[in-house]
C-alpha atoms as a PDB file:
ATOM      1  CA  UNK A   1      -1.079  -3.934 -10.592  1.00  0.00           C
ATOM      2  CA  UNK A   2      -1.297  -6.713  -7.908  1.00  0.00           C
ATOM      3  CA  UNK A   3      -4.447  -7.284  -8.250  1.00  0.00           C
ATOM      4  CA  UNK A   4      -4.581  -7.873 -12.093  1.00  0.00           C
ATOM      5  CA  UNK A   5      -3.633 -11.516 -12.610  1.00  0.00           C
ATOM      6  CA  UNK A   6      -6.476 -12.649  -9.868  1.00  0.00           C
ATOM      7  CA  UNK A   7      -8.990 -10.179 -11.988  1.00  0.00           C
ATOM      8  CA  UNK A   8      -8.138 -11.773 -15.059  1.00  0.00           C
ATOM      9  CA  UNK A   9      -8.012 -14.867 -13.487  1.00  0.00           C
ATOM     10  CA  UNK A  10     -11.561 -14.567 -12.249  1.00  0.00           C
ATOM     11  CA  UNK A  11     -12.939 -12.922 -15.318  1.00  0.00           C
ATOM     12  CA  UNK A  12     -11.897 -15.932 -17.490  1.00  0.00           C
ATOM     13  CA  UNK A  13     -14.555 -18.064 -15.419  1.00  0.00           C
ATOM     14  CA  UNK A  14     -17.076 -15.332 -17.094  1.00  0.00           C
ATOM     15  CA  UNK A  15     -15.661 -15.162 -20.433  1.00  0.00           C
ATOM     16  CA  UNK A  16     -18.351 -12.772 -21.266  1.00  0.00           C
ATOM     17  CA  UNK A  17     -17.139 -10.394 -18.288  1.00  0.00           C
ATOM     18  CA  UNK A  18     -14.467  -9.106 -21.180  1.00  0.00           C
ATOM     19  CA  UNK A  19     -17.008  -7.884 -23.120  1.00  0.00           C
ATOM     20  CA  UNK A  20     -18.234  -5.133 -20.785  1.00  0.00           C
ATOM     21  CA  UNK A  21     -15.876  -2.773 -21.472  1.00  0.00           C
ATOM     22  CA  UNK A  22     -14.246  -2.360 -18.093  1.00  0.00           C
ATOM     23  CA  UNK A  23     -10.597  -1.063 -18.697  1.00  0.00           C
ATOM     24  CA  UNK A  24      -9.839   0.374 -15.151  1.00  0.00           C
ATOM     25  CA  UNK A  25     -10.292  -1.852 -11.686  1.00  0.00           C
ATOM     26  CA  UNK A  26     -10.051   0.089  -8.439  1.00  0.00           C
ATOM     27  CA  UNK A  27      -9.159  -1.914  -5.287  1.00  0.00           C
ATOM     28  CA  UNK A  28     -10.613  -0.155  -2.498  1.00  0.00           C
ATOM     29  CA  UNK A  29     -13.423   2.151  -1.422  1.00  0.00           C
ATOM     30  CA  UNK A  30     -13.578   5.806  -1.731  1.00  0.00           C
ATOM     31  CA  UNK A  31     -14.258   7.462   1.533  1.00  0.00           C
ATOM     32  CA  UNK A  32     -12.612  11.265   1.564  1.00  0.00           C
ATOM     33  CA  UNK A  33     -13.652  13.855   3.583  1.00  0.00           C
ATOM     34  CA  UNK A  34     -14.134  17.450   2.518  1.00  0.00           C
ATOM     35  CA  UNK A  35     -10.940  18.781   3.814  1.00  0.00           C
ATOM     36  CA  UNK A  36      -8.874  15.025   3.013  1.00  0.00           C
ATOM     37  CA  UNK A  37      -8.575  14.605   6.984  1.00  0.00           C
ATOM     38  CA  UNK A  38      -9.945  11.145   8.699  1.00  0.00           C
ATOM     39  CA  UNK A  39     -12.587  11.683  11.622  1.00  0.00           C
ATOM     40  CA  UNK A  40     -11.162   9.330  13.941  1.00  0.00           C
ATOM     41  CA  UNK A  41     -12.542   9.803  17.784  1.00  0.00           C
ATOM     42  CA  UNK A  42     -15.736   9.761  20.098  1.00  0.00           C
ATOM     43  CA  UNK A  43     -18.894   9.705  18.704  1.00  0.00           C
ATOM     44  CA  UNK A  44     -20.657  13.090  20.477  1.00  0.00           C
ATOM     45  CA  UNK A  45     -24.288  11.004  19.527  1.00  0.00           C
ATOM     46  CA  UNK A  46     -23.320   7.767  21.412  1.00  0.00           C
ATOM     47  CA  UNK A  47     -21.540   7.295  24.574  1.00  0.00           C
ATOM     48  CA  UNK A  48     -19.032   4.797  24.143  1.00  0.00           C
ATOM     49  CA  UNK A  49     -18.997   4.603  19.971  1.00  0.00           C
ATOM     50  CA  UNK A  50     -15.434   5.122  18.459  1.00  0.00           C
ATOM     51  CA  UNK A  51     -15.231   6.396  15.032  1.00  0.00           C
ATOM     52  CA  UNK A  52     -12.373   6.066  12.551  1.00  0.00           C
ATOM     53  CA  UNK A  53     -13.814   6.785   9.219  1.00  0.00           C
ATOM     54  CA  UNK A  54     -12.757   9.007   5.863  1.00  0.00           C
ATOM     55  CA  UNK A  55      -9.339   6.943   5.568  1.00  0.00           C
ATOM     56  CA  UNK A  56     -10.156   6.046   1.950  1.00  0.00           C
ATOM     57  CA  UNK A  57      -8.479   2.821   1.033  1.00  0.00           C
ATOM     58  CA  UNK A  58      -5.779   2.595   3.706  1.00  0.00           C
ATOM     59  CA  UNK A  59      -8.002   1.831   6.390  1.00  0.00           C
ATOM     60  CA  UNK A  60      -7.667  -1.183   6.862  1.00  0.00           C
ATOM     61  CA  UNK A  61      -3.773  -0.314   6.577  1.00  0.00           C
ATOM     62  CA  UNK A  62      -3.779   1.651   9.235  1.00  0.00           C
ATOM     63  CA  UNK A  63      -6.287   0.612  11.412  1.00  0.00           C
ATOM     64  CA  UNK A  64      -4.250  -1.085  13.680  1.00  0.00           C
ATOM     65  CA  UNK A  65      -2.826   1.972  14.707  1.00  0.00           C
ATOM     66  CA  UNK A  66      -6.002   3.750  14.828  1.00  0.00           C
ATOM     67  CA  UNK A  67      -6.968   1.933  18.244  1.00  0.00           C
ATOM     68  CA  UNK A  68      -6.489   3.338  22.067  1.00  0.00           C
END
């Protein structure tokens, strides 16, 4: 819902971007896991490599809190 007026907004600089049919607009990446849980920790591959991955689209939400 925020993020309609600035898509609309943009769109009308492509006035043939309304004609593609697009009726849903998705802020945010996709990025589950199988069992819905982040992997956040060490990377066992690479010494000194920190993963936090799998949040879907509150990472950057919560990635503040995510650090050591």
């Amino acid at each position: 819902d925020r993020m309609g007026p600035y898509v609309e907004a943009a769109m009308s600089r492509v006035p043939a971007s309304f004609d593609t049919g697009i009726r849903t607009f998705f802020c945010g990446p996709e990025s589950f896991t199988p069992d819905l849980r982040p992997i956040v920790g060490p990377a066992p591959e690479v010494e000194g490599y920190f993963v936090a991955a799998g949040l879907n689209s509150i990472g950057i939400l919560t990635g503040g809190g995510r650090r050591r």
